[in-house]
C-alpha atoms as a PDB file:
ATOM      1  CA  UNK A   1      74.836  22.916  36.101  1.00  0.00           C
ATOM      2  CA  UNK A   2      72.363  25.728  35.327  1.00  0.00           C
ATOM      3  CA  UNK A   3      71.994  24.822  31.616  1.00  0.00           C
ATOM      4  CA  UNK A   4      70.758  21.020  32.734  1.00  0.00           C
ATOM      5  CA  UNK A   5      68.012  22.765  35.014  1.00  0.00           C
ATOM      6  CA  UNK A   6      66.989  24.799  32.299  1.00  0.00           C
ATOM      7  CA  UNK A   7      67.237  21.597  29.736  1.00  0.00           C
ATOM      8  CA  UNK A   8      65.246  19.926  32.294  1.00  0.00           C
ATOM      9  CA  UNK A   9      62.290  22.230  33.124  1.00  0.00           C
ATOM     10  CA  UNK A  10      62.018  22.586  28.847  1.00  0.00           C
ATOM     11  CA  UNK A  11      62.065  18.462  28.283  1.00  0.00           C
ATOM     12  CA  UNK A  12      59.079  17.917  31.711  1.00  0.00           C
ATOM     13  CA  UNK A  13      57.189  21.685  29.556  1.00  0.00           C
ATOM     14  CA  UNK A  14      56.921  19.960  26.290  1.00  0.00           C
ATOM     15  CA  UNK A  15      55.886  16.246  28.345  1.00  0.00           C
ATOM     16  CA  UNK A  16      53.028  18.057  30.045  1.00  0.00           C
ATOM     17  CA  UNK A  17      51.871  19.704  27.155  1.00  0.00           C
ATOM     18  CA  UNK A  18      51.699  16.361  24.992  1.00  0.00           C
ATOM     19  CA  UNK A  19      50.156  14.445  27.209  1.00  0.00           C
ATOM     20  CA  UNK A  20      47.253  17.469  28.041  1.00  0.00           C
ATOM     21  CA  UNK A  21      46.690  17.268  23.964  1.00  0.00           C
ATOM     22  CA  UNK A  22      46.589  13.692  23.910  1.00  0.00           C
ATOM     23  CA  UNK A  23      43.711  13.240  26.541  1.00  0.00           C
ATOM     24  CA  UNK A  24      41.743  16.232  25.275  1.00  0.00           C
ATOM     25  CA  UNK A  25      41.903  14.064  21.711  1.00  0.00           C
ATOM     26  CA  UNK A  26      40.520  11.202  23.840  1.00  0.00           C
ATOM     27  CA  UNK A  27      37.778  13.458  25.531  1.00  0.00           C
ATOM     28  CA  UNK A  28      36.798  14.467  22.652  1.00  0.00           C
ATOM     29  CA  UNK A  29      36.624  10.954  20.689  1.00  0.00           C
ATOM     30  CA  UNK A  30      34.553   9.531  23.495  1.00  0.00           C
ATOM     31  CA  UNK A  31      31.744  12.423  23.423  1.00  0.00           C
ATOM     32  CA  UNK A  32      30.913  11.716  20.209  1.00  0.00           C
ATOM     33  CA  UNK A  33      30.970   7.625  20.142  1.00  0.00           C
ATOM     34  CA  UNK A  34      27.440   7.590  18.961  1.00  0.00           C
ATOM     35  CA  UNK A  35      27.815   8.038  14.831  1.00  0.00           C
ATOM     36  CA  UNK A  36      25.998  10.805  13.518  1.00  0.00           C
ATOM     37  CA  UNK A  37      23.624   8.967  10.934  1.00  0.00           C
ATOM     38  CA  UNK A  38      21.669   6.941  13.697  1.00  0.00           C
ATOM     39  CA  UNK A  39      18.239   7.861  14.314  1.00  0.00           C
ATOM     40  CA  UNK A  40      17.214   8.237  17.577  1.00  0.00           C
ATOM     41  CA  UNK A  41      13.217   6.305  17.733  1.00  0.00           C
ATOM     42  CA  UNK A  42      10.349   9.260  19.086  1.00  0.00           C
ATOM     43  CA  UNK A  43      10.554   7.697  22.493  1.00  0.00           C
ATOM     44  CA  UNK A  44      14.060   7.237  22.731  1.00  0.00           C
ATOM     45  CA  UNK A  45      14.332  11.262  22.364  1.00  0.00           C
ATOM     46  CA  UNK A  46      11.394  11.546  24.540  1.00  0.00           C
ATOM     47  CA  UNK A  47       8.958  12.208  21.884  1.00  0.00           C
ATOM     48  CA  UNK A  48       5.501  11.058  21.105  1.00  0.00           C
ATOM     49  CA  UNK A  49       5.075   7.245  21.445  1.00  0.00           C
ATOM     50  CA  UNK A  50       3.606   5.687  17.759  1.00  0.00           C
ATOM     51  CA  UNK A  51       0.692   4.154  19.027  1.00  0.00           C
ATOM     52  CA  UNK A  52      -0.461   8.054  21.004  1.00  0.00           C
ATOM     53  CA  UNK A  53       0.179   9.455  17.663  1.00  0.00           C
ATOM     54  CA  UNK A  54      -2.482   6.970  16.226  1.00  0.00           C
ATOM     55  CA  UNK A  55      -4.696   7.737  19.076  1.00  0.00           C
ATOM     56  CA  UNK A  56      -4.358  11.848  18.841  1.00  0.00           C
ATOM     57  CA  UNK A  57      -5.619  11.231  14.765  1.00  0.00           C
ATOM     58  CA  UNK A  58      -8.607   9.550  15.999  1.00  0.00           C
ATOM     59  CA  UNK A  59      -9.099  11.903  18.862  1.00  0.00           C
ATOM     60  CA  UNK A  60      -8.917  15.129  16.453  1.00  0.00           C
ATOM     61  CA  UNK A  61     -11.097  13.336  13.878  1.00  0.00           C
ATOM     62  CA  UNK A  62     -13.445  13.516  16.254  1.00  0.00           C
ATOM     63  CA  UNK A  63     -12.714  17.086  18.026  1.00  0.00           C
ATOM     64  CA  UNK A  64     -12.840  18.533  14.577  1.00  0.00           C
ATOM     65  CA  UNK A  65     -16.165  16.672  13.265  1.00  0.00           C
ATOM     66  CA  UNK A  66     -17.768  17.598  16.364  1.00  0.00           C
ATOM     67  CA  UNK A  67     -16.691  21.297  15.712  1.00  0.00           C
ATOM     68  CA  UNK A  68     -18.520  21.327  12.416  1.00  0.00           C
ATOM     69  CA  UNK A  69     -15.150  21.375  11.137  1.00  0.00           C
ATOM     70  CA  UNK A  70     -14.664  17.794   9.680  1.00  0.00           C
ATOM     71  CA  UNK A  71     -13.915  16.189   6.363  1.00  0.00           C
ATOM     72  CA  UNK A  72     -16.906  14.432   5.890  1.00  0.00           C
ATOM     73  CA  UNK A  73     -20.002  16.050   3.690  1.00  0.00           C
ATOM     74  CA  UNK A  74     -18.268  19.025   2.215  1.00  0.00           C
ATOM     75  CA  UNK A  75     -16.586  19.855  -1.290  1.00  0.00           C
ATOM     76  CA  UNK A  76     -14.875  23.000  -0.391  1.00  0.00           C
ATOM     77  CA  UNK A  77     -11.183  21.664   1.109  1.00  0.00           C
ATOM     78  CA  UNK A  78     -10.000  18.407  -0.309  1.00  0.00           C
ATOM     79  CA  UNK A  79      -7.004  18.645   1.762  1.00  0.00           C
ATOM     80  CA  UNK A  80      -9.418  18.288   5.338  1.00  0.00           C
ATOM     81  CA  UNK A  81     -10.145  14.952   3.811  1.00  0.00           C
ATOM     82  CA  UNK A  82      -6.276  13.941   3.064  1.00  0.00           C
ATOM     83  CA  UNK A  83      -5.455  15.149   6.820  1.00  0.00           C
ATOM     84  CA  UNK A  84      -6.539  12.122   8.347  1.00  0.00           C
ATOM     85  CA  UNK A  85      -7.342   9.474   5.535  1.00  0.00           C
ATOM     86  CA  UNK A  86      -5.651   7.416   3.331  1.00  0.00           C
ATOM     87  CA  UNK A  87      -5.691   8.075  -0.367  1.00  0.00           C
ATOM     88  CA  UNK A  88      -7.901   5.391  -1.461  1.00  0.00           C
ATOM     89  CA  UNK A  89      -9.912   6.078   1.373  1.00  0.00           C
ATOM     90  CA  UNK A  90      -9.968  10.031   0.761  1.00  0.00           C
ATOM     91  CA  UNK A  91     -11.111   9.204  -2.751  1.00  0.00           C
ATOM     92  CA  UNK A  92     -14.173   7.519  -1.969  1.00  0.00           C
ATOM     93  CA  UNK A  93     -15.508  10.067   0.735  1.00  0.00           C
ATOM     94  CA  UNK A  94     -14.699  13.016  -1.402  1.00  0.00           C
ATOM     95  CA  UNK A  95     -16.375  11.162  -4.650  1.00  0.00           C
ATOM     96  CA  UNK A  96     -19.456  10.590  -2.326  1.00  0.00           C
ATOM     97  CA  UNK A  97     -19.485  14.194  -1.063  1.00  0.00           C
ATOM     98  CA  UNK A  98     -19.102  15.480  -4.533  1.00  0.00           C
ATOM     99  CA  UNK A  99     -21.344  13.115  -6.103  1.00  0.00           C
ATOM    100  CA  UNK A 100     -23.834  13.690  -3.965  1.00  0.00           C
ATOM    101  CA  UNK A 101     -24.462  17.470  -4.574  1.00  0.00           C
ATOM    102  CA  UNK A 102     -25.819  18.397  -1.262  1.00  0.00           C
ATOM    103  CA  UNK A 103     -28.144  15.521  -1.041  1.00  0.00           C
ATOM    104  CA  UNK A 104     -27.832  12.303   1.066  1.00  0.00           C
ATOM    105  CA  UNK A 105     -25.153   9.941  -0.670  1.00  0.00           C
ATOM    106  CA  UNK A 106     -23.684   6.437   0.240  1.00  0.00           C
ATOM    107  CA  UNK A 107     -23.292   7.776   3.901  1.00  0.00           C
ATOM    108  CA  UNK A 108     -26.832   8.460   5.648  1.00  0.00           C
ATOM    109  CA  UNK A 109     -25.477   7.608   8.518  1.00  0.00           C
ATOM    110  CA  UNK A 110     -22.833  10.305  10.877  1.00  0.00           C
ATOM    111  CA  UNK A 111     -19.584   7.760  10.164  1.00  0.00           C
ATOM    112  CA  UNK A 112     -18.137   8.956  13.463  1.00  0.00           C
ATOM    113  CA  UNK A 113     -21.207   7.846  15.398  1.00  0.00           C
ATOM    114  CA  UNK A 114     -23.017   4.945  13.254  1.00  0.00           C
ATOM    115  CA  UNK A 115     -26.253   6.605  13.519  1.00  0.00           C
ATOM    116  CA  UNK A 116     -28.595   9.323  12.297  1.00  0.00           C
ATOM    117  CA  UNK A 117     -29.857  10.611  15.466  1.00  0.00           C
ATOM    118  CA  UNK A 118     -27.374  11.870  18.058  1.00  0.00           C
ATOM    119  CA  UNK A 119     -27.377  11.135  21.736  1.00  0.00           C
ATOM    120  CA  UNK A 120     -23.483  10.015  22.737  1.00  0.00           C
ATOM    121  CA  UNK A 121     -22.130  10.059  25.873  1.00  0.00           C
ATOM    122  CA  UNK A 122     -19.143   8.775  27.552  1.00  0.00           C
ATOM    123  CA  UNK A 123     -16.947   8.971  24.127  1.00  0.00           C
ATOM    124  CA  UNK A 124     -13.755   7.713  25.024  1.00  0.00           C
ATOM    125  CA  UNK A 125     -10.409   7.070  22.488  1.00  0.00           C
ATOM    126  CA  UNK A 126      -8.857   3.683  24.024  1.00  0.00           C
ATOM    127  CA  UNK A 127      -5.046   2.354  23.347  1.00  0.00           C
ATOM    128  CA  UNK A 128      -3.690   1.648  20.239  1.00  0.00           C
ATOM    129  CA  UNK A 129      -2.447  -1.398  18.976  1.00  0.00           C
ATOM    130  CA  UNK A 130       0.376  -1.634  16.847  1.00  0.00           C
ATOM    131  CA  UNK A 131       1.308  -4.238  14.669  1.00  0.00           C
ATOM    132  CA  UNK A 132       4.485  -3.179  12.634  1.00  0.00           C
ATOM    133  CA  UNK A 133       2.785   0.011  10.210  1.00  0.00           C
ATOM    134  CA  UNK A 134      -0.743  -1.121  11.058  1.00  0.00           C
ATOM    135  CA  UNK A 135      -2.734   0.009  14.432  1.00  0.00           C
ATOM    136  CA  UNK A 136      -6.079  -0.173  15.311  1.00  0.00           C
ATOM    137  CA  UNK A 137      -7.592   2.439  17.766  1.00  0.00           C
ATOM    138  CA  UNK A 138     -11.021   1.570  19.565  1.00  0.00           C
ATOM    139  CA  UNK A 139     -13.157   4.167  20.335  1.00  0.00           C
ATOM    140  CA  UNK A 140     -16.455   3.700  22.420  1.00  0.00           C
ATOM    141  CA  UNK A 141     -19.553   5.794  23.137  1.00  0.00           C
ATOM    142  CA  UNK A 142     -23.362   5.428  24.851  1.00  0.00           C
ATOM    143  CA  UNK A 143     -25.664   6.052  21.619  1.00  0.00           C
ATOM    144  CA  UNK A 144     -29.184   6.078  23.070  1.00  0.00           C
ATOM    145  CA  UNK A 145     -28.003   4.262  26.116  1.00  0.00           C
ATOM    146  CA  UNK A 146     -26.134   1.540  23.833  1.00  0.00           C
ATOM    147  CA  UNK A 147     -22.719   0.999  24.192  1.00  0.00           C
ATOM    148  CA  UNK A 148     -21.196   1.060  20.711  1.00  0.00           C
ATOM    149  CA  UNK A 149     -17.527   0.643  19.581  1.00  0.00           C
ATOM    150  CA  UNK A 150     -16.212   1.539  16.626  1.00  0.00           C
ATOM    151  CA  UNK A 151     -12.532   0.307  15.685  1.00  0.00           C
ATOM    152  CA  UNK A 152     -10.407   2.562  14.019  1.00  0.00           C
ATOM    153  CA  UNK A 153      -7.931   0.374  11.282  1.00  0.00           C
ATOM    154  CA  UNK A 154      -4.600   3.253  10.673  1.00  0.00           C
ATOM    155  CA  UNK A 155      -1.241   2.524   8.169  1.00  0.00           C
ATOM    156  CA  UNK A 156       1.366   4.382   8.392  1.00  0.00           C
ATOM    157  CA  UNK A 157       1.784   6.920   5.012  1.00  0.00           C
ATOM    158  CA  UNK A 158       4.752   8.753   4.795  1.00  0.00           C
ATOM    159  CA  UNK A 159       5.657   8.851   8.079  1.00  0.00           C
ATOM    160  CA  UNK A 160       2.126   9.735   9.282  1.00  0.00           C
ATOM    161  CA  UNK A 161      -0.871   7.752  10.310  1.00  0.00           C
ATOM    162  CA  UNK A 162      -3.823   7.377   8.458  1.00  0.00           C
ATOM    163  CA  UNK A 163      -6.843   6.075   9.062  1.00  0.00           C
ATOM    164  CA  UNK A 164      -7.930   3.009   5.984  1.00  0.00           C
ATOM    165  CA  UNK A 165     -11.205   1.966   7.421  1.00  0.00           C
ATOM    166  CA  UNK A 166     -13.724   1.915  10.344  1.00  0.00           C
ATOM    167  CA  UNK A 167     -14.692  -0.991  11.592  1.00  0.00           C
ATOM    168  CA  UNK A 168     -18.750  -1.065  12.682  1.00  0.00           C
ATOM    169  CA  UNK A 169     -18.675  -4.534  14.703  1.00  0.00           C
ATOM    170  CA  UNK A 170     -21.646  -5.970  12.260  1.00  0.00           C
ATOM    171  CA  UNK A 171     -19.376  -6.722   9.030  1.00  0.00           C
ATOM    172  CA  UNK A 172     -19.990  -3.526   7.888  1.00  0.00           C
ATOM    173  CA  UNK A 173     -16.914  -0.354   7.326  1.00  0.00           C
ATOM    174  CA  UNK A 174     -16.873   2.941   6.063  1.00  0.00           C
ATOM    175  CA  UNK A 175     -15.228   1.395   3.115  1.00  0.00           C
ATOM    176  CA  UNK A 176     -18.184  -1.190   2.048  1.00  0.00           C
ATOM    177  CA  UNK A 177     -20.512   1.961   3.110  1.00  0.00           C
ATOM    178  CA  UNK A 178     -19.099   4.093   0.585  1.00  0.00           C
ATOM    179  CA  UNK A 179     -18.137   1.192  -2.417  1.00  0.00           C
ATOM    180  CA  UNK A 180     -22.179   0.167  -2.055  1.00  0.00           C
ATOM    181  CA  UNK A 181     -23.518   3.165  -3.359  1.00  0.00           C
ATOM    182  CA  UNK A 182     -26.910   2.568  -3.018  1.00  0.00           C
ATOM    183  CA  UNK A 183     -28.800   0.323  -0.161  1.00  0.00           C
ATOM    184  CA  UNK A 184     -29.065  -2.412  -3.261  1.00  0.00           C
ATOM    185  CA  UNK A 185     -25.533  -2.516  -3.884  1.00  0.00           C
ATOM    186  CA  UNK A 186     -24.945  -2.735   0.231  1.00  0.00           C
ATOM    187  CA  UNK A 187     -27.729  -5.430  -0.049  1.00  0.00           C
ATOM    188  CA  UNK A 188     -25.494  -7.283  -1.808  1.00  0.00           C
ATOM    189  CA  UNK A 189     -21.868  -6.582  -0.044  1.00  0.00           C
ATOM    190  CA  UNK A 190     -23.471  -8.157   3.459  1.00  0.00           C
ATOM    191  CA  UNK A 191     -26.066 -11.111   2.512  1.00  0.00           C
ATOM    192  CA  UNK A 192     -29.170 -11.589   0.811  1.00  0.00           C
ATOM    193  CA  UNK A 193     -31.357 -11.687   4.270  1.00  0.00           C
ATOM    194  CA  UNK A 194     -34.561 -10.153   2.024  1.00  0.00           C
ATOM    195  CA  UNK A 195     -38.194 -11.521   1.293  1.00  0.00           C
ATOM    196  CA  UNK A 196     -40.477 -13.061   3.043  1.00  0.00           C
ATOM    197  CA  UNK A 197     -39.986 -15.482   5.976  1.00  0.00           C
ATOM    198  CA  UNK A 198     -42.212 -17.891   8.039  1.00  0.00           C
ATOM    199  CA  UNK A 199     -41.150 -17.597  11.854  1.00  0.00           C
ATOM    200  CA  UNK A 200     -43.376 -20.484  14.378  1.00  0.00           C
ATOM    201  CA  UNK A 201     -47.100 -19.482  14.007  1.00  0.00           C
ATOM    202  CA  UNK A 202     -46.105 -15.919  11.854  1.00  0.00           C
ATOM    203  CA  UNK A 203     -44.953 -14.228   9.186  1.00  0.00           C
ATOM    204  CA  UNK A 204     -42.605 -10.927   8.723  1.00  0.00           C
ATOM    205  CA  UNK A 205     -41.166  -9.415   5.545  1.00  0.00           C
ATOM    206  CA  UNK A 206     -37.255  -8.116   5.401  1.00  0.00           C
ATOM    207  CA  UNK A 207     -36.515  -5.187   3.484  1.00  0.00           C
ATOM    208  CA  UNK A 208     -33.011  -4.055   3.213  1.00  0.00           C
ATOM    209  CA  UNK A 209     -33.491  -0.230   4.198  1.00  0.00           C
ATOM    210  CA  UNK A 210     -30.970   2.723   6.164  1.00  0.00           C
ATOM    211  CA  UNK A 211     -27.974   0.012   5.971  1.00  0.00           C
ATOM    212  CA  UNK A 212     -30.047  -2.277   7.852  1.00  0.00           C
ATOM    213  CA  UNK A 213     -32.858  -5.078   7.578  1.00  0.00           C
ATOM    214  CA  UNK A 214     -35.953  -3.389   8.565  1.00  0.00           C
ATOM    215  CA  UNK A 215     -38.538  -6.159   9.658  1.00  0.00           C
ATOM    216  CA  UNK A 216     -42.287  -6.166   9.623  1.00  0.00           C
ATOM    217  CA  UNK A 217     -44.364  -8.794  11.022  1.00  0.00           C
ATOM    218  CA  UNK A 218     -47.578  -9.811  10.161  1.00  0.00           C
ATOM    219  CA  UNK A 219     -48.800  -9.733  13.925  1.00  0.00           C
ATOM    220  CA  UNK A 220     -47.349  -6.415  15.345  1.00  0.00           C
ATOM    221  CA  UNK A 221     -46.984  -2.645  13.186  1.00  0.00           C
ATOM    222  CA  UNK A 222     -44.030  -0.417  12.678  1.00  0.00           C
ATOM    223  CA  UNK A 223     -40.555  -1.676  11.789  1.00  0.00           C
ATOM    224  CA  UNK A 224     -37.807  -3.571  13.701  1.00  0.00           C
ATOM    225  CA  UNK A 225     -34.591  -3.006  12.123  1.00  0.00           C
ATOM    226  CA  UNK A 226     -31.610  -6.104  12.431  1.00  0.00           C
ATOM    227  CA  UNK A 227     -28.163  -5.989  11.522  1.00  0.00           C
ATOM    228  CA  UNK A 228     -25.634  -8.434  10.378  1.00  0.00           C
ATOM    229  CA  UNK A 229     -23.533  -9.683  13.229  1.00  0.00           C
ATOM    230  CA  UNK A 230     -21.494 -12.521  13.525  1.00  0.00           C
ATOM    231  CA  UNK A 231     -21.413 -15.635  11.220  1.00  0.00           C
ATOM    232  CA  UNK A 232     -25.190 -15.511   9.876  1.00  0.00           C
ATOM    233  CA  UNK A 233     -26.450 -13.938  12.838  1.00  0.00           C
ATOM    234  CA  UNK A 234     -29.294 -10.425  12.776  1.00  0.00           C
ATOM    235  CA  UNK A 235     -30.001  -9.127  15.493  1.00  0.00           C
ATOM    236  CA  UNK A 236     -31.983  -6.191  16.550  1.00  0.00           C
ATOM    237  CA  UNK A 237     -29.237  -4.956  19.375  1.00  0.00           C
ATOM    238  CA  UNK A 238     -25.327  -5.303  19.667  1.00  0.00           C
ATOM    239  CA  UNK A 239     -26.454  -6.173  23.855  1.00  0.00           C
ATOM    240  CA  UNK A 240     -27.517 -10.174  23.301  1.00  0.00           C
ATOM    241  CA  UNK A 241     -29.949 -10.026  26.562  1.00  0.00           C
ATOM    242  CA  UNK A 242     -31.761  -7.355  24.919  1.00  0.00           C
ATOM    243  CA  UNK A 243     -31.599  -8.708  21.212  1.00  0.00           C
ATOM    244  CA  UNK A 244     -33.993 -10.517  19.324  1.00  0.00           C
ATOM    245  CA  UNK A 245     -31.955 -12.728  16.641  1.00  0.00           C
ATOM    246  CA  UNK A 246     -32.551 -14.288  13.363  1.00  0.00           C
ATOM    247  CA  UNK A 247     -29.456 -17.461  13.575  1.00  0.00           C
ATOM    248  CA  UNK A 248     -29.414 -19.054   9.915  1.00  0.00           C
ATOM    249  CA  UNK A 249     -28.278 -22.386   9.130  1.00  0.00           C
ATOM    250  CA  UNK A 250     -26.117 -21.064   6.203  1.00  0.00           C
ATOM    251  CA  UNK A 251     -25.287 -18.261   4.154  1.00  0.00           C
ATOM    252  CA  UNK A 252     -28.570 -18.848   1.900  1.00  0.00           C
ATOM    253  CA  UNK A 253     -30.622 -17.508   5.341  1.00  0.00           C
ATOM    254  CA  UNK A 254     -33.615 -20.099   3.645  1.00  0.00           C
ATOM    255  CA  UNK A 255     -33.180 -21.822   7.616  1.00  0.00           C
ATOM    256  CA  UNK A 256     -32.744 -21.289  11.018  1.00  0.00           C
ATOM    257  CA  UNK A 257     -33.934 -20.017  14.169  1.00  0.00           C
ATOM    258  CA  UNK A 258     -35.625 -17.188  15.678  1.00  0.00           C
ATOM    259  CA  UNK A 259     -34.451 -16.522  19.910  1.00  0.00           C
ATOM    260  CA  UNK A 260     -36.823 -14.347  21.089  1.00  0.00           C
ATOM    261  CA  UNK A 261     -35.133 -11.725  23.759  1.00  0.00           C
ATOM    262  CA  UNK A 262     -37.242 -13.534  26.295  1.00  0.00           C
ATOM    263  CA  UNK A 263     -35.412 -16.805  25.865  1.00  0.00           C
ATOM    264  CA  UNK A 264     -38.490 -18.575  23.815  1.00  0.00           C
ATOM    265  CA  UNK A 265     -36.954 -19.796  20.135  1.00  0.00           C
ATOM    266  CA  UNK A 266     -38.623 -20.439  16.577  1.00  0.00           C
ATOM    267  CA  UNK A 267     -38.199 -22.329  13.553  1.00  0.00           C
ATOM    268  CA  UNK A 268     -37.579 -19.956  10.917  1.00  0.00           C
ATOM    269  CA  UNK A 269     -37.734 -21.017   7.110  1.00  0.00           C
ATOM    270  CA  UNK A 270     -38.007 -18.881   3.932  1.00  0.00           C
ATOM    271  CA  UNK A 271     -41.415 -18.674   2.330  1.00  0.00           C
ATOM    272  CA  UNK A 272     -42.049 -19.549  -1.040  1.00  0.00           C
END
């Protein structure tokens, strides 16, 4: 009788200790369900979203620039230019910078700011949008009291974001800034609005000059300067209420019409 107790308590000792193996097998099969070679996406793992990572480029673009610590205008560190540009992009502000040898190259302009003369306010980096490995980022700023925006075109390089181009809002980029070369090249990359043009009861002259079409009228002095828009549109502001525009019939700008800020239009034809 005492030997089938013991035989007993052995047979329910080696039960207990199978079955305590056999769910810490299935424990352990269950933690790691999720196969090792997955990759886990930035958000997912509570990382940086793709489209902030576009935006922080922009943003330290600009925090750098602003520190008179940017790529733009110097030859001594290629690899400030590579940071934040593409390679075909890189290639063309360092050739420029280079090229230039101190003096004032295809950019006259600050590329950051669209002008010469600096009075921003309000800069502000706005939301990306993504589209597959392509984002935009829109930036926006007061210049003079202007609001400008500037739109930002990024790829995706290597696992990193890089900025291609910069859009101006007048058919002009940093790209066809820095391919022009020269203001006749540029001339040439955004219309042929030059010469000499009759407008109602005047005259005015167009030269292309500072990336822009500087206008002088027969009845007036000094300059007004116009930039491609639109279409065929020039105007002398990016605010319509506060723009005078040239509005061509065609890309030959030989006819159109003159809207004077005030409301008041004019026939507009090319002299001969």
């Amino acid at each position: 009788m005492k030997g089938f107790l013991w035989l007993v308590l052995i047979l329910l000792s080696f039960t207990g200790c199978k079955f305590t193996a056999l769910d810490a097998a299935a424990n352990e099969q269950n933690s790691s369900s999720t196969p090792a070679n997955i990759e886990i996406s930035g958000a997912a793992a509570g990382g940086e979203s793709q489209a902030a990572r576009a935006e922080s480029v922009v943003a330290d673009l600009y925090k750098q620039h602003d520190g008179k610590n940017g790529p733009f205008f110097q030859t001594k560190d290629r690899a400030r230019v590579d940071k934040y540009f593409t390679k075909q992009l890189a290639d063309l502000i360092w050739k420029d910078a280079v090229s230039s040898s101190g003096e004032v190259g295809a950019l006259d302009a600050d590329p950051l700011y669209d002008t010469q003369e600096m009075d921003v306010k309000n800069l502000k980096i706005g939301s990306a949008e993504l589209n597959g490995d392509n984002a935009i980022v829109p930036v926006t700023f007061l210049s003079f009291g202007e609001k400008k925006t500037l739109k930002f075109s990024l790829t995706m390089v290597n696992n990193s974001w890089k900025i291609a181009d910069i859009n101006y809002g007048r058919k002009e980029t940093l790209v066809t800034w820095l391919k022009s070369g020269t203001p006749e090249t540029a001339r040439d990359e955004i219309g042929d609005f030059r010469g000499k043009y009759l407008v109602g009861d005047t005259s005015c002259t167009v030269e292309f000059k500072n990336k822009g079409y500087a206008v002088k009228w027969a009845k007036g002095s000094g300059l007004e300067y116009f930039s491609l828009m639109e279409g065929t549109t020039f105007a002398s502001s990016t605010v319509e209420s506060e723009a005078n525009r040239f509005v061509f019939d065609d890309e030959n700008y030989n006819t159109g019409t003159f809207y004077r800020a005030d409301g008041k239009t004019f026939p507009v034809r090319r002299a001969k």
